[in-house]
Protein backbone atom coordinates (compact mmCIF):
# COMPACT_ATOMS: atom_id res chain seq x y z
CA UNK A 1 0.00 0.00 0.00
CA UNK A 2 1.13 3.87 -0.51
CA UNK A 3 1.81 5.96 2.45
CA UNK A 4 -1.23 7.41 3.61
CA UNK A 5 -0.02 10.75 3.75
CA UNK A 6 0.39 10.69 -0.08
CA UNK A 7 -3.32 9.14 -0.41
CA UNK A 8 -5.01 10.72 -3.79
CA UNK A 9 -8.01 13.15 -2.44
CA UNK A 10 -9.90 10.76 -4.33
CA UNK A 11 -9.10 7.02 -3.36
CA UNK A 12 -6.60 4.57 -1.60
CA UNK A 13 -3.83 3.36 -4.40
CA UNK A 14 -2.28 0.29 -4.56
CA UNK A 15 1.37 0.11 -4.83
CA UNK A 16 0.58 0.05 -9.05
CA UNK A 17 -1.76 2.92 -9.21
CA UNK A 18 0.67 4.76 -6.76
CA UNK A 19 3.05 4.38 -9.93
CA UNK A 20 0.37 5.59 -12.54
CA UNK A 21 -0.14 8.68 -10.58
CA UNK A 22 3.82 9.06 -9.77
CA UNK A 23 3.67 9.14 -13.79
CA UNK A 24 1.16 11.13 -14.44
CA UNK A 25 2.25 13.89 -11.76
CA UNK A 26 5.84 14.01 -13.97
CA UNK A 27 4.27 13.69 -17.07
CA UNK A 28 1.98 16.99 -16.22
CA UNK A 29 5.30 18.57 -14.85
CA UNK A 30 7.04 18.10 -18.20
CA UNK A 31 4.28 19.25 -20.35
CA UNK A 32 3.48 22.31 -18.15
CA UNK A 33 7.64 23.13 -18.67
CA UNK A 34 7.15 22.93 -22.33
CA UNK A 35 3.29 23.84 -23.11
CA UNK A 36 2.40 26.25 -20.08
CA UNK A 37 -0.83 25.92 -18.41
CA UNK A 38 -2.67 26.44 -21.04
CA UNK A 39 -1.18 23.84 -22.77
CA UNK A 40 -1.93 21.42 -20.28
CA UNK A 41 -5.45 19.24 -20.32
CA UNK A 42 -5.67 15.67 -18.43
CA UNK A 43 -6.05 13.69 -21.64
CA UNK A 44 -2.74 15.40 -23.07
CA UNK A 45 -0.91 14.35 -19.37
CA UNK A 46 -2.05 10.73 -19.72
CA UNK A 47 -0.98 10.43 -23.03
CA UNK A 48 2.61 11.70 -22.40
CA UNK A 49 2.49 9.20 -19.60
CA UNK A 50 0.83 6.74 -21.15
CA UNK A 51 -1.94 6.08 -19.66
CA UNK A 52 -5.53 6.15 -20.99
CA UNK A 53 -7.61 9.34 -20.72
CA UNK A 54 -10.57 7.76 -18.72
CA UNK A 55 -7.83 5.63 -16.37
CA UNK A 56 -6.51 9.62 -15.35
CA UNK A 57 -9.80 10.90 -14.93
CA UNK A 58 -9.93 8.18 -11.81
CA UNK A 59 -7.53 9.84 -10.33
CA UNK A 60 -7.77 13.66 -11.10
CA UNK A 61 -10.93 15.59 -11.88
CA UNK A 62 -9.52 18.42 -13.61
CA UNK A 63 -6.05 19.48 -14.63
CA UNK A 64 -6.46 21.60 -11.35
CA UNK A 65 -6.43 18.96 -9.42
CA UNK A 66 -3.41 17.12 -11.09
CA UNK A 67 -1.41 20.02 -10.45
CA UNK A 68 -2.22 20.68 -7.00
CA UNK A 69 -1.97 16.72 -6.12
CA UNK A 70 1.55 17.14 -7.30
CA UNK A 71 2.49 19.89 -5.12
CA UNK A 72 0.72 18.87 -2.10
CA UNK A 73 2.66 15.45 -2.92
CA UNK A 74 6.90 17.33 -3.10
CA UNK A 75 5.31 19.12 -0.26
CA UNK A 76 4.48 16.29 2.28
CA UNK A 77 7.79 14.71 0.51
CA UNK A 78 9.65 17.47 2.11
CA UNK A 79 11.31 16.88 4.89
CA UNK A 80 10.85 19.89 7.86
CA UNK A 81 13.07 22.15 7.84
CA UNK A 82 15.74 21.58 10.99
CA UNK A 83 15.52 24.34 13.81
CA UNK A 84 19.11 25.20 14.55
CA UNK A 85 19.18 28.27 15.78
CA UNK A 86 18.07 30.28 18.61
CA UNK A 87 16.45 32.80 16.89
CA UNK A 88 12.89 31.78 15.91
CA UNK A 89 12.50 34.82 12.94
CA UNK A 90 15.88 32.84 11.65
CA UNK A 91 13.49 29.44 11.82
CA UNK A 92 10.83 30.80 10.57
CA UNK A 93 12.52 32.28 7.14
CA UNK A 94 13.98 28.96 7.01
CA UNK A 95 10.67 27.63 6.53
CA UNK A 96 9.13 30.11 4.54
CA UNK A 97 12.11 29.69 2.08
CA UNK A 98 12.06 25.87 1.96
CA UNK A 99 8.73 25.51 1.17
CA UNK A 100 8.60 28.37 -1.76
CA UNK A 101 11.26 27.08 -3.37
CA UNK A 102 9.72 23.61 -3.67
CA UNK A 103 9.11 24.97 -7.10
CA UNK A 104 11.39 27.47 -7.56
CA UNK A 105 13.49 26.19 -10.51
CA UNK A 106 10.49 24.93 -12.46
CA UNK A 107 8.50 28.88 -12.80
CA UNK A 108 5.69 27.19 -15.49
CA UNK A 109 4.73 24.90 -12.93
CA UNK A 110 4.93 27.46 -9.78
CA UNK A 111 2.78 29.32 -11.79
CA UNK A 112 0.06 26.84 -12.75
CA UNK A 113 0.70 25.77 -8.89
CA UNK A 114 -0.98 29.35 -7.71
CA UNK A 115 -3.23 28.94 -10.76
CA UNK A 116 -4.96 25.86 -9.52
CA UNK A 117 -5.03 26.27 -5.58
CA UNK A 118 -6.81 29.46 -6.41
CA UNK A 119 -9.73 27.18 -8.50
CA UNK A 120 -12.85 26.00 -7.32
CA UNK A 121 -12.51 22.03 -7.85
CA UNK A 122 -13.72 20.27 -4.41
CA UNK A 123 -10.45 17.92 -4.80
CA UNK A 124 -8.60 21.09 -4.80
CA UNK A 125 -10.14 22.52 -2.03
CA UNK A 126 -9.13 18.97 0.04
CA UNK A 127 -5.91 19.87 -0.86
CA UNK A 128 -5.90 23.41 -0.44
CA UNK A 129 -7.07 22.23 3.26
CA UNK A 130 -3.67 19.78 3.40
CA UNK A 131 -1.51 22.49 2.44
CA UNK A 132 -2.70 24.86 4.47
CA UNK A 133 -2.55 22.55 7.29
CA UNK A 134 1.08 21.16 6.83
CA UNK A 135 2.29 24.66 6.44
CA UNK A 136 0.95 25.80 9.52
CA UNK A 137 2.29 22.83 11.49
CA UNK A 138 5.63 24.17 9.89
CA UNK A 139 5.33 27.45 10.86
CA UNK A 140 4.18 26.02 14.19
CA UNK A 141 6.95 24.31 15.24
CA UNK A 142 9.37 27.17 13.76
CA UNK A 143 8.00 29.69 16.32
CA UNK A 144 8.25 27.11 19.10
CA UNK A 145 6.49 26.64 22.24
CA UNK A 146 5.30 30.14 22.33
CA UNK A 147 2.86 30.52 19.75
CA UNK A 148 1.04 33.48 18.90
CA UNK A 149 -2.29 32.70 16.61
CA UNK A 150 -2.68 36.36 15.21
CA UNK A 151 1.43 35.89 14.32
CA UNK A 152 0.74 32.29 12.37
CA UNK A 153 -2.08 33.60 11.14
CA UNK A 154 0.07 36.90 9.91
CA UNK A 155 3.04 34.70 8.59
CA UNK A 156 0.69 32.09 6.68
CA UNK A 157 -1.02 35.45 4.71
CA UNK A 158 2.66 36.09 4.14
CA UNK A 159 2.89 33.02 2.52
CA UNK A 160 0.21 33.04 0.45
CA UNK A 161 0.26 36.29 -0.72
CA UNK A 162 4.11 35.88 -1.35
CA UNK A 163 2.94 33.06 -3.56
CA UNK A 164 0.24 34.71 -5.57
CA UNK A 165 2.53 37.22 -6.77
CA UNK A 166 5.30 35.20 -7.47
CA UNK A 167 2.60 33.00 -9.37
CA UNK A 168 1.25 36.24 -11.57
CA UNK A 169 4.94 37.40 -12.36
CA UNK A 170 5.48 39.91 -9.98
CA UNK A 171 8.80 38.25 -8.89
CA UNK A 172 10.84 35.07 -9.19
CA UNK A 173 9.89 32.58 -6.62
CA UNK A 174 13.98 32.80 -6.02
CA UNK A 175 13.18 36.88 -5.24
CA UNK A 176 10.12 36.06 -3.02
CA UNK A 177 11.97 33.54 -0.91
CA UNK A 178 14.50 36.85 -0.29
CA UNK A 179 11.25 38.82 0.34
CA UNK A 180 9.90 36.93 2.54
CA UNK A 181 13.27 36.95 5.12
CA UNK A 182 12.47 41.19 5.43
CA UNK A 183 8.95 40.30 5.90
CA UNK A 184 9.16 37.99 8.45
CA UNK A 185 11.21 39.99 10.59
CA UNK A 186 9.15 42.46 10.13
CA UNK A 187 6.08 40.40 11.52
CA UNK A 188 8.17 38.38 13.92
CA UNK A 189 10.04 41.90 15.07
């Protein structure tokens, strides 16, 4: 069986269908790279991974979905970020910098990345809802015992607003992972 914390939104895979969605995830990272989002529809990804259009659509609803499932995916990957130092704003930019440049070196899929957890699909949303969730436990654990909720909730807008203009070409996710640093300690004090 997969790992459970890699479970599609949709159903439990078996060890093969773990594969066919491994393949389809790099298969839609590939095309985005060369096509854009625009270029990129479900039947094209299972194709290039080939895999039969209706066998994807069990997996992923919507090329939405397909991208966010493989973000959510390097993202639970990902180890946490080791707290070293003494100074939590120094933990914290670690983690805000780790987790934005998940997809850093790959700006076609960043962008279709902030394209998709921005759409309506109700896988996406599940998603949206595991994302949120493992970056708060991040950000958690980064502050240390003495969290502040109006602080996480301050550093996660951070985040996401970070991401949404990195994703509509306002800066390289690279530039936003700097931004973030003078942010944070701006937040953090």
């Amino acid at each position: 069986m997969s790992d459970p914390a890699l479970e599609s939104t949709r159903r439990r895979l078996t060890a093969k269908q773990a594969d066919t969605v491994d393949r389809l995830g790099r298969a839609a990272v590939d095309l985005l790279n060369r096509e854009g989002f625009a270029g990129l529809t479900v039947r094209r990804v299972a194709a290039e991974a080939g895999v039969g259009a209706a066998t994807a659509y069990t997996y992923f609803s919507s090329k939405e979905h397909l991208v966010a499932e493989v973000f959510w995916r390097r993202l639970a990957g990902a180890p946490p970020v080791p707290h070293a130092s003494e100074d939590r704003a120094a933990r914290v930019i670690d983690v805000l910098q780790h987790v934005s440049l998940l997809v850093a070196d790959e700006p076609e899929f960043a962008g279709a990345v902030t394209s998709a957890l921005l759409g309506k699909d109700p896988d996406v949303e599940v998603l949206r809802q595991r994302i949120g969730t493992d970056i708060r436990a991040r950000l958690s654990a980064a502050l240390g015992p003495e969290v502040d909720d109006d602080v996480l909730d301050a550093l996660e807008m951070l985040y996401s607003g970070a991401l949404v203009r990195a994703g509509m070409g306002y800066a390289t996710y690279p530039e936003i992972a700097r931004r973030l640093e003078t942010s944070a300690r701006l937040i953090l004090g």
